[in-house]
PDB file of N, CA and C in Angstrom:
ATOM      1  N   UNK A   1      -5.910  -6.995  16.586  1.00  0.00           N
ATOM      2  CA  UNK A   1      -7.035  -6.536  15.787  1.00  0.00           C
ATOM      3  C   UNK A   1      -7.618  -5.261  16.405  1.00  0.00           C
ATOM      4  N   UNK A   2      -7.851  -4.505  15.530  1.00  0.00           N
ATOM      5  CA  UNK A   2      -8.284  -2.868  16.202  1.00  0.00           C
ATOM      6  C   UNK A   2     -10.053  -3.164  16.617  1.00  0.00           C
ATOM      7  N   UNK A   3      -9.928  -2.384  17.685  1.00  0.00           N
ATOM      8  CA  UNK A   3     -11.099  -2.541  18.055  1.00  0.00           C
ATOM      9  C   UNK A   3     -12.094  -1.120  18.236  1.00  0.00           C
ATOM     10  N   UNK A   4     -11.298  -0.600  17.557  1.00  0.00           N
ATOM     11  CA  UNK A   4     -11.814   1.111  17.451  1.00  0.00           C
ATOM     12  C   UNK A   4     -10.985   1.556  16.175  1.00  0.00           C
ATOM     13  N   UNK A   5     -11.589   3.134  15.349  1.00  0.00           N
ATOM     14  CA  UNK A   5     -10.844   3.280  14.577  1.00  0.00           C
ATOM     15  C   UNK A   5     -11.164   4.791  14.754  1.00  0.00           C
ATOM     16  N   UNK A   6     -10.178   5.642  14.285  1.00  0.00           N
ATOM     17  CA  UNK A   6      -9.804   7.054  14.210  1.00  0.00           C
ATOM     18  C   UNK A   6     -10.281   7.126  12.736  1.00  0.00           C
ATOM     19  N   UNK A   7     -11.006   8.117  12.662  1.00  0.00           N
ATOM     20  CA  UNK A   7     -11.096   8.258  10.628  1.00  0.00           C
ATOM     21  C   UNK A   7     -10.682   9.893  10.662  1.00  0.00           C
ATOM     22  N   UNK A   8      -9.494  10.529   9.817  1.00  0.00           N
ATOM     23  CA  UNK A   8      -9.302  12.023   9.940  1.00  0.00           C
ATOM     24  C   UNK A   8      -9.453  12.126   8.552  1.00  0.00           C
ATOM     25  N   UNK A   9     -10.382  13.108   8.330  1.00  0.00           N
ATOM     26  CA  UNK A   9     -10.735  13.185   6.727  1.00  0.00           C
ATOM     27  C   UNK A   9     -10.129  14.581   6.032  1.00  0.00           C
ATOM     28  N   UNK A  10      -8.941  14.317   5.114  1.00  0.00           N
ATOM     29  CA  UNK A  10      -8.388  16.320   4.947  1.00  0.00           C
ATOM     30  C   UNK A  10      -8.589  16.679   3.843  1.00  0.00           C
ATOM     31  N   UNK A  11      -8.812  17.757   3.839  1.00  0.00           N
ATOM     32  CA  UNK A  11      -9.411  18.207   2.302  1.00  0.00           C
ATOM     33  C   UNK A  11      -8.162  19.006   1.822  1.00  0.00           C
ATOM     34  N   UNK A  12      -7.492  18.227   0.811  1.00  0.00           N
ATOM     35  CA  UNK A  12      -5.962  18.580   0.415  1.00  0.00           C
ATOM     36  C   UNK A  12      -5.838  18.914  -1.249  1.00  0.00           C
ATOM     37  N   UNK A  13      -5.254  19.974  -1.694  1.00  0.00           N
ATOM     38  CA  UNK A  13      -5.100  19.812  -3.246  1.00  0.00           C
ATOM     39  C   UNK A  13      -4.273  19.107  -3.860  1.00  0.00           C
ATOM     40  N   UNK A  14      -4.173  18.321  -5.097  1.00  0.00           N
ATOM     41  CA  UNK A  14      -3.210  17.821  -5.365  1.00  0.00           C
ATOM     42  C   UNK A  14      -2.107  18.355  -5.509  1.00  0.00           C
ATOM     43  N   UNK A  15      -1.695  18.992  -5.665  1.00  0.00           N
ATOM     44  CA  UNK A  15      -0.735  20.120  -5.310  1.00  0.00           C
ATOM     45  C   UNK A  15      -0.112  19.758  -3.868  1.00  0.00           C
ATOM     46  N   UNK A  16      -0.404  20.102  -3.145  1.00  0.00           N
ATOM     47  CA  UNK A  16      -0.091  20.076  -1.885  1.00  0.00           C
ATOM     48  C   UNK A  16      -0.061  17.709  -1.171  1.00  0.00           C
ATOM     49  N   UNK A  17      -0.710  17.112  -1.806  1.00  0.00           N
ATOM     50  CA  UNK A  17      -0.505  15.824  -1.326  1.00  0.00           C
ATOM     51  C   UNK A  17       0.570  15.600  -1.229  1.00  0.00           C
ATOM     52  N   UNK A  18       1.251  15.449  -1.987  1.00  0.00           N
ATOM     53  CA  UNK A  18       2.872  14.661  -1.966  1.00  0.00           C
ATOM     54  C   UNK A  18       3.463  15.189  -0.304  1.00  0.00           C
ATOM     55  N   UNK A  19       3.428  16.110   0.167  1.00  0.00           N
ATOM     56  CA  UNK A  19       3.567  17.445   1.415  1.00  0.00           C
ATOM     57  C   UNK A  19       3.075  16.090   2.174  1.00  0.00           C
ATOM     58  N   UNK A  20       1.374  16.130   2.362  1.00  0.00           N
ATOM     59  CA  UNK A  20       0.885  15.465   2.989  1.00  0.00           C
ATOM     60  C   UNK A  20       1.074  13.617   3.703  1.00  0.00           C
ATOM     61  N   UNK A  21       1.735  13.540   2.429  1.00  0.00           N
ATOM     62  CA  UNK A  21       1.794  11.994   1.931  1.00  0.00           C
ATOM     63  C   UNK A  21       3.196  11.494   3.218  1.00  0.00           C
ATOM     64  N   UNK A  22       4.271  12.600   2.508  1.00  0.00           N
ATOM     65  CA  UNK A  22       5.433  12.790   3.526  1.00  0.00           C
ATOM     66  C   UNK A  22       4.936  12.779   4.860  1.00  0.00           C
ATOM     67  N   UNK A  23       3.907  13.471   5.610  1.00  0.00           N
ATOM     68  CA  UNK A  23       3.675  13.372   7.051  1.00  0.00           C
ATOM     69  C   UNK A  23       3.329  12.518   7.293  1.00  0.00           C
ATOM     70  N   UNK A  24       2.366  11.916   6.131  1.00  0.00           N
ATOM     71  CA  UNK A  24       2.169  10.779   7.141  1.00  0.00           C
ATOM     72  C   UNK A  24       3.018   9.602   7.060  1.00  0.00           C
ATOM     73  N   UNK A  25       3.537   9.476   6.276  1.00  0.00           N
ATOM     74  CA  UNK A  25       5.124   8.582   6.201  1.00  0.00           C
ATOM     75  C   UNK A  25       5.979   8.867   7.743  1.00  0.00           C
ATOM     76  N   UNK A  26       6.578   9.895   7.736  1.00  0.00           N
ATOM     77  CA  UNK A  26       7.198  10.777   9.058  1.00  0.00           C
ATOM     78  C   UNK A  26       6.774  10.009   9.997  1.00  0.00           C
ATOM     79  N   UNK A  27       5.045  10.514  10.153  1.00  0.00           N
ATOM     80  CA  UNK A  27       4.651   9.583  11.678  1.00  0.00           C
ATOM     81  C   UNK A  27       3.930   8.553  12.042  1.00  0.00           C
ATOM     82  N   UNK A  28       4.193   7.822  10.833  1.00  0.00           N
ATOM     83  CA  UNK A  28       3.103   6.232  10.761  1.00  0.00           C
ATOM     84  C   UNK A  28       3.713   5.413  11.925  1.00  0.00           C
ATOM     85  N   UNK A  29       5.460   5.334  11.396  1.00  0.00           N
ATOM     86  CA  UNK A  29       6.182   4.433  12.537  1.00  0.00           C
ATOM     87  C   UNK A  29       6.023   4.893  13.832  1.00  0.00           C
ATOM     88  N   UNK A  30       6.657   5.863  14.505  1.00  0.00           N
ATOM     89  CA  UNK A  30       6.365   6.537  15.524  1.00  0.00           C
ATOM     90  C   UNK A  30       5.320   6.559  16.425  1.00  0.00           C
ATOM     91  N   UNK A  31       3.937   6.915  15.670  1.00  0.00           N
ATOM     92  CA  UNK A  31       2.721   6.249  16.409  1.00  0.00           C
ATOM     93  C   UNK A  31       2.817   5.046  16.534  1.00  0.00           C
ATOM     94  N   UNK A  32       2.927   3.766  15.604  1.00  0.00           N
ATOM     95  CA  UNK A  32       2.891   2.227  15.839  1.00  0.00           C
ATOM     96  C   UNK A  32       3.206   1.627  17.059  1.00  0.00           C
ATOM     97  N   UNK A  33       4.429   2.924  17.093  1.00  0.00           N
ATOM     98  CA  UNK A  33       5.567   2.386  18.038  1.00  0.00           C
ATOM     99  C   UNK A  33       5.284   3.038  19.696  1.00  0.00           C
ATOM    100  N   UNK A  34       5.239   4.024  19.332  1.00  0.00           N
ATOM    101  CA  UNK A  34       5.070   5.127  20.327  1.00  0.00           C
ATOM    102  C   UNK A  34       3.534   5.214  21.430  1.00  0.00           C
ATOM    103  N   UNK A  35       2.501   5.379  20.436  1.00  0.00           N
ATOM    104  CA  UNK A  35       0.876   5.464  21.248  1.00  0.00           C
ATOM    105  C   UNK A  35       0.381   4.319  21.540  1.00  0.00           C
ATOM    106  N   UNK A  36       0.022   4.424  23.124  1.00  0.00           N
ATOM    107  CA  UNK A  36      -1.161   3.687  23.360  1.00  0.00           C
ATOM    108  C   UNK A  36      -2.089   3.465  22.950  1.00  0.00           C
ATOM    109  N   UNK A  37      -1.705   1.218  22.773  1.00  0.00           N
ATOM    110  CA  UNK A  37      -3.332   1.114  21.900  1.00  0.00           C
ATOM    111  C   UNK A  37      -3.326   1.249  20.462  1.00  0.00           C
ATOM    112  N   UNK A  38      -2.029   1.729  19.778  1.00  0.00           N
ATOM    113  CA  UNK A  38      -2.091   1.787  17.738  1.00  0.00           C
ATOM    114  C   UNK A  38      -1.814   0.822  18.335  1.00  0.00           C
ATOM    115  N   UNK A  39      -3.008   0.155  16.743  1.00  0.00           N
ATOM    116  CA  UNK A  39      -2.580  -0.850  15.805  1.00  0.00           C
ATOM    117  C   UNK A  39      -2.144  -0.848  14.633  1.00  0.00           C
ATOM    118  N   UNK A  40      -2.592  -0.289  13.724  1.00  0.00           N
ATOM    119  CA  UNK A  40      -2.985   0.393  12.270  1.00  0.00           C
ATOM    120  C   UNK A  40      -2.552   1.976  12.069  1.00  0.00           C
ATOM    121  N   UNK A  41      -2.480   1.976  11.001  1.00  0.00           N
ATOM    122  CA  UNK A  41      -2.336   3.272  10.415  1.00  0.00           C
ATOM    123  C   UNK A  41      -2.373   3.111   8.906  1.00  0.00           C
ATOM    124  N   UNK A  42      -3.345   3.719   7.939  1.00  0.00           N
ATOM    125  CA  UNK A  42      -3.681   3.813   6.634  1.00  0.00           C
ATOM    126  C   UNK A  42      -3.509   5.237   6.105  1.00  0.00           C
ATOM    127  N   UNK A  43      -3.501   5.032   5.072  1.00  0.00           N
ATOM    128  CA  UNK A  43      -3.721   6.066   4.044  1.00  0.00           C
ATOM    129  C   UNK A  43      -4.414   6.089   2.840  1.00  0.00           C
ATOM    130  N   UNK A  44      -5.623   6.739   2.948  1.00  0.00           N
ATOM    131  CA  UNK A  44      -6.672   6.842   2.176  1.00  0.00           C
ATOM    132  C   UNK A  44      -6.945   7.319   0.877  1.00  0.00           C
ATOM    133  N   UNK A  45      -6.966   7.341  -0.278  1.00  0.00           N
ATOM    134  CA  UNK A  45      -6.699   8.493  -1.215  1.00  0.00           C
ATOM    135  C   UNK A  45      -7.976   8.250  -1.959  1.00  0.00           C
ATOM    136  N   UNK A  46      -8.606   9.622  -2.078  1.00  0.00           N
ATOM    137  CA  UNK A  46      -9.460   9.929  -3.190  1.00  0.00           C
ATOM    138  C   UNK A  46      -9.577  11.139  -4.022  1.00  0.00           C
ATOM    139  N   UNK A  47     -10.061  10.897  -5.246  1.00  0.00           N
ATOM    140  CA  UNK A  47     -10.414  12.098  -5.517  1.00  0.00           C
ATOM    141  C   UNK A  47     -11.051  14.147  -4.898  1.00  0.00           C
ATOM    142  N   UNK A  48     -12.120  13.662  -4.062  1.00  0.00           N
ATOM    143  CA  UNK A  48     -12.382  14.638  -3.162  1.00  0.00           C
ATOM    144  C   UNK A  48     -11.065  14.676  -1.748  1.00  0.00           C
ATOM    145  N   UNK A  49     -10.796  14.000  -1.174  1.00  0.00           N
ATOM    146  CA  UNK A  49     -10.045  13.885  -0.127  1.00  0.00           C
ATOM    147  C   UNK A  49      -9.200  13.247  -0.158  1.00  0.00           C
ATOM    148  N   UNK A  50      -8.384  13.278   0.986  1.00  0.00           N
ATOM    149  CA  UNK A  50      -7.748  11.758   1.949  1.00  0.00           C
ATOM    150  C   UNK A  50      -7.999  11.411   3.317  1.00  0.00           C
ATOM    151  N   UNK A  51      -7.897  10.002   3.219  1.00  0.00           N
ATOM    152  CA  UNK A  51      -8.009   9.872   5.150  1.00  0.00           C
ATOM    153  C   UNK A  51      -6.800   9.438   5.366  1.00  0.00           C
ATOM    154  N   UNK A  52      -7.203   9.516   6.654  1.00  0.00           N
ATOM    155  CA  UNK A  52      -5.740   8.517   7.772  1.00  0.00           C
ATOM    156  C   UNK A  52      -6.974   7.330   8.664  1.00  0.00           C
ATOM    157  N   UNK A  53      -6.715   6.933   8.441  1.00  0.00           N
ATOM    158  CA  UNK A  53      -7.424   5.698   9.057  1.00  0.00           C
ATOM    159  C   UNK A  53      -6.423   4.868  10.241  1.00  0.00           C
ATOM    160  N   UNK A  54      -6.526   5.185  11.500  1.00  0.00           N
ATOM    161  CA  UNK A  54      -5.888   4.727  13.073  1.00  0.00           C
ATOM    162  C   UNK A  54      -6.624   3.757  13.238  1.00  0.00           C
ATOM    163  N   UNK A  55      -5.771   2.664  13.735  1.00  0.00           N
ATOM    164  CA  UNK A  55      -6.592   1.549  14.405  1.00  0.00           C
ATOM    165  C   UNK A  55      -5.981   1.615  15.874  1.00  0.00           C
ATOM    166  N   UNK A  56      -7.089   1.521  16.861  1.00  0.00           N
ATOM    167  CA  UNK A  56      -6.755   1.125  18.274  1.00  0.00           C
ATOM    168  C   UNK A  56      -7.499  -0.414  18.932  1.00  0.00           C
ATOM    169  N   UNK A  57      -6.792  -0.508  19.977  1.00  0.00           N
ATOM    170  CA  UNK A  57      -7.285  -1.405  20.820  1.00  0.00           C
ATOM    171  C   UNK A  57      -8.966  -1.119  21.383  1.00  0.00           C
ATOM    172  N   UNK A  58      -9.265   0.581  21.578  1.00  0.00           N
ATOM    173  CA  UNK A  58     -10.262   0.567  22.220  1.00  0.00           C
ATOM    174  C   UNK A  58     -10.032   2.314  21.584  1.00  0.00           C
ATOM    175  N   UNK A  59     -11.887   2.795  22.173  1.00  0.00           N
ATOM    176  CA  UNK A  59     -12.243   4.177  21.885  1.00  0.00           C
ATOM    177  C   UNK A  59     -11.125   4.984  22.650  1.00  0.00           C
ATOM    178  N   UNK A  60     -10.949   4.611  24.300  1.00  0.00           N
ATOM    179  CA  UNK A  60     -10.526   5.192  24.842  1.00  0.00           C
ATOM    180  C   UNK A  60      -8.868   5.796  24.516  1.00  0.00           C
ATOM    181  N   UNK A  61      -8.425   4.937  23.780  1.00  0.00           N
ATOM    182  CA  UNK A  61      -7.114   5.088  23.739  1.00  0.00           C
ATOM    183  C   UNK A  61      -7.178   6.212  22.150  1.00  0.00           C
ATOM    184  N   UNK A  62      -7.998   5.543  21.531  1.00  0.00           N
ATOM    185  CA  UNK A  62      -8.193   6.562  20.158  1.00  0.00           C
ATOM    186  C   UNK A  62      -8.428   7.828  20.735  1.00  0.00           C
ATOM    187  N   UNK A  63      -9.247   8.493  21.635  1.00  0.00           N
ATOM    188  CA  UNK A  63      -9.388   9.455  22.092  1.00  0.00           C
ATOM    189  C   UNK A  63      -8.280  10.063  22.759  1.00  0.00           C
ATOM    190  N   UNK A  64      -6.855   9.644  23.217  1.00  0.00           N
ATOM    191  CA  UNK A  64      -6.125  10.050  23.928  1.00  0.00           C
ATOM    192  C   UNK A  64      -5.112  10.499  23.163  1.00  0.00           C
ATOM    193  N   UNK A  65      -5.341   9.547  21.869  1.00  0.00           N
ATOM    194  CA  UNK A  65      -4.089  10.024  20.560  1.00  0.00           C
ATOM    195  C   UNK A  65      -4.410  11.282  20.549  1.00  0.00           C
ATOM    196  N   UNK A  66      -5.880  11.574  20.402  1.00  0.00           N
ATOM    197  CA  UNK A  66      -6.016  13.037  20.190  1.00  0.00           C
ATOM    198  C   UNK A  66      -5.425  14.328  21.169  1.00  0.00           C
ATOM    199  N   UNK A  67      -4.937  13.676  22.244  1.00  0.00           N
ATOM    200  CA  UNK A  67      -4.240  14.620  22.931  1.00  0.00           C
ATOM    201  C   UNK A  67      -3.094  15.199  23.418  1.00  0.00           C
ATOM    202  N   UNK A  68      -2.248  14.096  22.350  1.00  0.00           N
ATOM    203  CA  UNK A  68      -0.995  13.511  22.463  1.00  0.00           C
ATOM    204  C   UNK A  68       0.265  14.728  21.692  1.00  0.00           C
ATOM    205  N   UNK A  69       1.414  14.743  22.421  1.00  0.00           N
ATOM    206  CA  UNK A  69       2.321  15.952  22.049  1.00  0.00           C
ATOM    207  C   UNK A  69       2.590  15.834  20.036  1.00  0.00           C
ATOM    208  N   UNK A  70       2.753  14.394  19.897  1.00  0.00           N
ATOM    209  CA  UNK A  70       3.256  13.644  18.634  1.00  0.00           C
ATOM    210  C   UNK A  70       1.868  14.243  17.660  1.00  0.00           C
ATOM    211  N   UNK A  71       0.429  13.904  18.334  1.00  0.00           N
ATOM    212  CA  UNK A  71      -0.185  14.617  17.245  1.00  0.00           C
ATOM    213  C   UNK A  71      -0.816  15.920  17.271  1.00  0.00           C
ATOM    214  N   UNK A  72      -1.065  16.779  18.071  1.00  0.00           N
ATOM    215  CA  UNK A  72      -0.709  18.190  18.024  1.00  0.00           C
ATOM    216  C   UNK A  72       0.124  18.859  18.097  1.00  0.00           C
ATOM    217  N   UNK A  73       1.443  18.520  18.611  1.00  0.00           N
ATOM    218  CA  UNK A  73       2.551  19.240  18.236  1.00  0.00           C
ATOM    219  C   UNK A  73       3.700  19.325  16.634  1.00  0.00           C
ATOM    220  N   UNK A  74       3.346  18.028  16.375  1.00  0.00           N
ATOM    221  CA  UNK A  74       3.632  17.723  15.439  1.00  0.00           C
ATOM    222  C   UNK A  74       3.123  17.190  13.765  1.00  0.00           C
ATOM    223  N   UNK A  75       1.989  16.670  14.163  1.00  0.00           N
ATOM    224  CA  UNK A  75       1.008  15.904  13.018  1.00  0.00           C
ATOM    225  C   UNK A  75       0.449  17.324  12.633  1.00  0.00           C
ATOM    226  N   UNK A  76      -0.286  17.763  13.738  1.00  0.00           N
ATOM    227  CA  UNK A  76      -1.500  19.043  12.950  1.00  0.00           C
ATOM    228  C   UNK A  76      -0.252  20.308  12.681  1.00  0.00           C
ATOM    229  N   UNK A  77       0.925  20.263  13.427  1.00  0.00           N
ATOM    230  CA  UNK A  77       1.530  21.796  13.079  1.00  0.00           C
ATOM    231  C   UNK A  77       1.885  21.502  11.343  1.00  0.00           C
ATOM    232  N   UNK A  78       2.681  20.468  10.728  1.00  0.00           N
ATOM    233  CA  UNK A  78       2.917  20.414   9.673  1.00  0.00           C
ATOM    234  C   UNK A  78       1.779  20.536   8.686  1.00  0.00           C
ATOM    235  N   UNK A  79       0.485  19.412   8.728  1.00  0.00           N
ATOM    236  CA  UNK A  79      -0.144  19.414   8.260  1.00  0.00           C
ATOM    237  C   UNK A  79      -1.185  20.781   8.024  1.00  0.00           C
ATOM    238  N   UNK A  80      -1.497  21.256   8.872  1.00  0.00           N
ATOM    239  CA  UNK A  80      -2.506  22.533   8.951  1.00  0.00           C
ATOM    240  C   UNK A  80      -2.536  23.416   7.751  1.00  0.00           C
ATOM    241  N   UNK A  81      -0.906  24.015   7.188  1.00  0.00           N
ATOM    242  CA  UNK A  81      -0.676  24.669   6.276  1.00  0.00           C
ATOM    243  C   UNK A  81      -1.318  24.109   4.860  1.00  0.00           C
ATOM    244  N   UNK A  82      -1.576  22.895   4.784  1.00  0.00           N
ATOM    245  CA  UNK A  82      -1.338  22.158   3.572  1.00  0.00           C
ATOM    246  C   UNK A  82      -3.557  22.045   3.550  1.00  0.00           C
ATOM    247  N   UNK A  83      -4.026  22.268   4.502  1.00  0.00           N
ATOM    248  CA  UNK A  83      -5.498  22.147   4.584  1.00  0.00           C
ATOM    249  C   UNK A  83      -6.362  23.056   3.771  1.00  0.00           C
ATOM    250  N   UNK A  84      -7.375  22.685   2.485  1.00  0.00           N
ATOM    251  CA  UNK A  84      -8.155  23.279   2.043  1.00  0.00           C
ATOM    252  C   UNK A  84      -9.363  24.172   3.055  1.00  0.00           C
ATOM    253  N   UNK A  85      -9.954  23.124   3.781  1.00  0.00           N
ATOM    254  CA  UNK A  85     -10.729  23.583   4.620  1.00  0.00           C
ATOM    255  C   UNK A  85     -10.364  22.564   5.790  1.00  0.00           C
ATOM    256  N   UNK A  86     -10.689  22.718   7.092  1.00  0.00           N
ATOM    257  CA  UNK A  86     -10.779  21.589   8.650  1.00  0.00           C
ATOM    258  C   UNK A  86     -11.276  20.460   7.795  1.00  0.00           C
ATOM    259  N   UNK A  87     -10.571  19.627   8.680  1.00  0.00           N
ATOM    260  CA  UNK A  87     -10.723  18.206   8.104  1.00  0.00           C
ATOM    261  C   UNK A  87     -11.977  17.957   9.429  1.00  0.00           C
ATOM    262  N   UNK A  88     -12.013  16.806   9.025  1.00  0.00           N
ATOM    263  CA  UNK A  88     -13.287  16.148  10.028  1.00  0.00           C
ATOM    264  C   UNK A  88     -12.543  14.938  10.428  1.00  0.00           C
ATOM    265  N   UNK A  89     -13.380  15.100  11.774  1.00  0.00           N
ATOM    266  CA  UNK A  89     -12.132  13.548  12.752  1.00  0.00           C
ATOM    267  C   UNK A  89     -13.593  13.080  13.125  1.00  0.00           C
ATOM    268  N   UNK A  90     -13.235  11.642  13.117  1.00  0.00           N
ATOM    269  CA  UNK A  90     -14.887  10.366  13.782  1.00  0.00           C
ATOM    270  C   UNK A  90     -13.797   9.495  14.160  1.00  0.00           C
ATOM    271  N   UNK A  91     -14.519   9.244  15.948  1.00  0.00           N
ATOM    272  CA  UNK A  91     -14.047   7.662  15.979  1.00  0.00           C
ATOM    273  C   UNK A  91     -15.134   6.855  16.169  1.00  0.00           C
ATOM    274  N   UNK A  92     -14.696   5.930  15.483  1.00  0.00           N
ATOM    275  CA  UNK A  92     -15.677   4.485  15.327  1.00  0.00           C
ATOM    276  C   UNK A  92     -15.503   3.225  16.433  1.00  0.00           C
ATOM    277  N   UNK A  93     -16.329   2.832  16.944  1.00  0.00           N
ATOM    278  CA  UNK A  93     -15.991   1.150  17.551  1.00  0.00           C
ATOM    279  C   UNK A  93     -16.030   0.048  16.774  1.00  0.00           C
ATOM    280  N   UNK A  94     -16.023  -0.926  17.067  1.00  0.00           N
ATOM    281  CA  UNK A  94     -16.064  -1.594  16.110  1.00  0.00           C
ATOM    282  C   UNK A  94     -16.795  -2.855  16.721  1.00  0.00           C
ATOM    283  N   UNK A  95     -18.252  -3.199  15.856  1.00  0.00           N
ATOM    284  CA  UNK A  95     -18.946  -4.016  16.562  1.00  0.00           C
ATOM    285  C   UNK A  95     -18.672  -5.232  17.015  1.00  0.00           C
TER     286      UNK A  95
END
């Protein structure tokens, strides 16, 4: 059970989702498998946006994804192109 959560919020056109949709397909498994501390991994869809919704064991480890080769070398290089404006990243605990 996650005990922290990553919320990355991207402001994407429809146009460009399907692009998006693919990345995060690409690296859902990989993180599961790969980062310290995933539990979860979602995909959010709305009208204004999408999220990615990460579940971890703890803040600390959510915070480390953020520093990780898999998601800046890879998550934000693909994705970036496909961004209306910066997305917004929150991590949450979970009471």
């Amino acid at each position: 059970m996650a005990k922290a959560f990553l919320e990355i919020t991207m402001y994407v056109s429809n146009t460009n989702r399907p692009t998006a949709a693919g990345v995060y397909n690409k690296y859902k498994q990989p993180f599961l498998n790969e980062i310290k501390g995933a539990t979860s991994k979602d995909l959010l869809i709305r009208d204004e946006d999408v999220q990615v919704l990460h579940g971890f064991e703890s803040v600390e480890d959510a915070n480390a994804y953020l520093k990780t080769d898999i998601f800046n070398n890879d998550v934000v290089k693909e994705l970036s192109p496909l961004f209306d404006k910066a997305p917004e990243i929150k991590i949450y605990e979970v009471a």
